[in-house]
C-alpha atoms as a PDB file:
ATOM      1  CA  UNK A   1       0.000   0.000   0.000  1.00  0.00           C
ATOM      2  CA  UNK A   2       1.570   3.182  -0.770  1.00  0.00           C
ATOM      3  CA  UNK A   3       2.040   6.031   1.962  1.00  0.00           C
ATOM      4  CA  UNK A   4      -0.474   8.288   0.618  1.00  0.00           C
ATOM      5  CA  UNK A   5      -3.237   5.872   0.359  1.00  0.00           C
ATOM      6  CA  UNK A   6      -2.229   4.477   3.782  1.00  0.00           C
ATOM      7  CA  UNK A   7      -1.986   8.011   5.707  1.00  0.00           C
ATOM      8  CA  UNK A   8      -5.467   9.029   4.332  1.00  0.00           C
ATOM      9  CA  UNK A   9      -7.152   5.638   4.913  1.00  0.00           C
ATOM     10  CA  UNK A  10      -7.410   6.275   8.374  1.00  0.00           C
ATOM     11  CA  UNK A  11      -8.781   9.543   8.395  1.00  0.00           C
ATOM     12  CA  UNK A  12     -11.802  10.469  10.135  1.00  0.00           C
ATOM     13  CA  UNK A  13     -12.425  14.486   9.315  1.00  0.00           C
ATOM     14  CA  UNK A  14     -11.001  17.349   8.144  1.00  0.00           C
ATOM     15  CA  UNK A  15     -10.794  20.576   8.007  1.00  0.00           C
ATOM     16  CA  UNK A  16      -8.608  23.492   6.523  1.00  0.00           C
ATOM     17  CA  UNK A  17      -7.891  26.679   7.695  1.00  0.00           C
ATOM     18  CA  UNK A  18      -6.113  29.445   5.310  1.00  0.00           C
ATOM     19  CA  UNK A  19      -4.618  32.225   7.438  1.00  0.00           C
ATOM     20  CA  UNK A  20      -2.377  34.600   5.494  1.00  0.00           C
ATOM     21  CA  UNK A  21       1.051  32.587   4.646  1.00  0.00           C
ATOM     22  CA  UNK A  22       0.465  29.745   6.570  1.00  0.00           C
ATOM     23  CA  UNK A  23      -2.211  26.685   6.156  1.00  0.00           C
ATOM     24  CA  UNK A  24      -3.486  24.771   9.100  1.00  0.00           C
ATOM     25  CA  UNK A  25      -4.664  21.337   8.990  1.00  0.00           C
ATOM     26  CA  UNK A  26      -6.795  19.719  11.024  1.00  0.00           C
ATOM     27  CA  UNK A  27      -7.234  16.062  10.700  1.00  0.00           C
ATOM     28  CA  UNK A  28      -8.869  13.118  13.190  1.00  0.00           C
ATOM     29  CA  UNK A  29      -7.647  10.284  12.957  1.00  0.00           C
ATOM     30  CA  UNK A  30      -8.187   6.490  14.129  1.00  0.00           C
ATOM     31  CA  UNK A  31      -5.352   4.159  15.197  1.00  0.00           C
ATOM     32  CA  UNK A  32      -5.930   0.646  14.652  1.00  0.00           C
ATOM     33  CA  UNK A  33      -7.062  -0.418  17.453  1.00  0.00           C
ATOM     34  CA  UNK A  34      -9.731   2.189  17.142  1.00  0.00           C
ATOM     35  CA  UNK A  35      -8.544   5.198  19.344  1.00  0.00           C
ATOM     36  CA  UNK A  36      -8.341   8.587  17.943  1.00  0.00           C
ATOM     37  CA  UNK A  37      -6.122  11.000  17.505  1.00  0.00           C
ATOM     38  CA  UNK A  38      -5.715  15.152  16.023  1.00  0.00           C
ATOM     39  CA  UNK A  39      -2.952  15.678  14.042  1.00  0.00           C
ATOM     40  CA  UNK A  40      -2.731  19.881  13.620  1.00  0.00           C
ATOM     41  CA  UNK A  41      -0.228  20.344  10.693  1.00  0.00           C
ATOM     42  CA  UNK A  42       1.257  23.954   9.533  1.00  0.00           C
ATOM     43  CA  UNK A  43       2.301  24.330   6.188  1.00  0.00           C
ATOM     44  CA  UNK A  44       4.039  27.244   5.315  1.00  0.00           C
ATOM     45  CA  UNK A  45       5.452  28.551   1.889  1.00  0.00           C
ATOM     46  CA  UNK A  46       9.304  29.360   2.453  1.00  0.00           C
ATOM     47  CA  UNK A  47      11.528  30.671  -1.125  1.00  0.00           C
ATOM     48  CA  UNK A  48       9.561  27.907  -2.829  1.00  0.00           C
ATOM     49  CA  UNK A  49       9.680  25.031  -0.685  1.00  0.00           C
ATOM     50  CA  UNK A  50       6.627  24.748   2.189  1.00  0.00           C
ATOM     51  CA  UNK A  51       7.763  23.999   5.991  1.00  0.00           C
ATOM     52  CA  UNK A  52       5.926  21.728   7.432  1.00  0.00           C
ATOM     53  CA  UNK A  53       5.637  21.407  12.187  1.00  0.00           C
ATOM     54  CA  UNK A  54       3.050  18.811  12.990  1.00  0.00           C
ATOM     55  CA  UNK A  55       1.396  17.776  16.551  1.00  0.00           C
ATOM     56  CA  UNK A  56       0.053  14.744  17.314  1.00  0.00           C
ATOM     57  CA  UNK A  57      -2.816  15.023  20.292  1.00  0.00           C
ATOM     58  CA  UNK A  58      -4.607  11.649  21.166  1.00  0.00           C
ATOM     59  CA  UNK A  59      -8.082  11.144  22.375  1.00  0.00           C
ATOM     60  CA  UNK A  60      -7.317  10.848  26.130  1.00  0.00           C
ATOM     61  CA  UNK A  61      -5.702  14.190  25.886  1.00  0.00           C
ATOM     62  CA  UNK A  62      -7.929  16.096  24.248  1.00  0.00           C
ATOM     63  CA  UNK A  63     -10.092  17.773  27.168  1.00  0.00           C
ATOM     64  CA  UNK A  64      -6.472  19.035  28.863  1.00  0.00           C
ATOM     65  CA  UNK A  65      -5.642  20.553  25.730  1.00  0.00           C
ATOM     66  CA  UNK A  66      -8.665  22.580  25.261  1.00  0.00           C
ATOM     67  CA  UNK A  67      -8.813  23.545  28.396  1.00  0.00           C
ATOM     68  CA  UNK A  68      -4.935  24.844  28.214  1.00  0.00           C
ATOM     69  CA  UNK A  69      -6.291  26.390  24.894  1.00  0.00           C
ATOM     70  CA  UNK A  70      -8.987  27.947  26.325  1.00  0.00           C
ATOM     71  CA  UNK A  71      -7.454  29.278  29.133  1.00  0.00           C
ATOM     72  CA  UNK A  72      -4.331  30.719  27.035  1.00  0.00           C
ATOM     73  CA  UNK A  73      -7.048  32.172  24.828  1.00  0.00           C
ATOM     74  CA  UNK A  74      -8.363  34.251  27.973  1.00  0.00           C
ATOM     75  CA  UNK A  75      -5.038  35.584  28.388  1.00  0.00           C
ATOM     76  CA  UNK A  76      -4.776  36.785  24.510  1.00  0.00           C
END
């Protein structure tokens, strides 16, 4: 199976987000034995080539996180 066809197999949703230079990507995820995970990707254009960070946040995690979010949000 090649890469491509095996990364996107297992994708659940996603979504998109164009903000100026940069893209954000948003995808869920399932393992295989059925958990899931976010994967937030940024892409960004650099003399031609695109930089890519990625995060990987998994299910159990996901209520901390927002919270943190949420909280660092306040303070924004």
């Amino acid at each position: 199976m090649s890469d491509y066809k095996e990364r996107h197999e297992n994708e659940i949703f996603t979504k998109v987000l164009k903000a100026g230079r940069r893209t954000y990507f948003f995808d869920v995820r399932e393992t295989k034995a059925g958990d899931y995970y976010l994967t937030i990707t940024e892409s960004k254009k650099n003399d031609g080539d695109f930089i890519r960070h990625s995060i990987l946040i998994y299910e159990e995690d996901f209520e901390k996180i927002f919270e943190a979010l949420a909280k660092i949000k306040e303070r924004m």
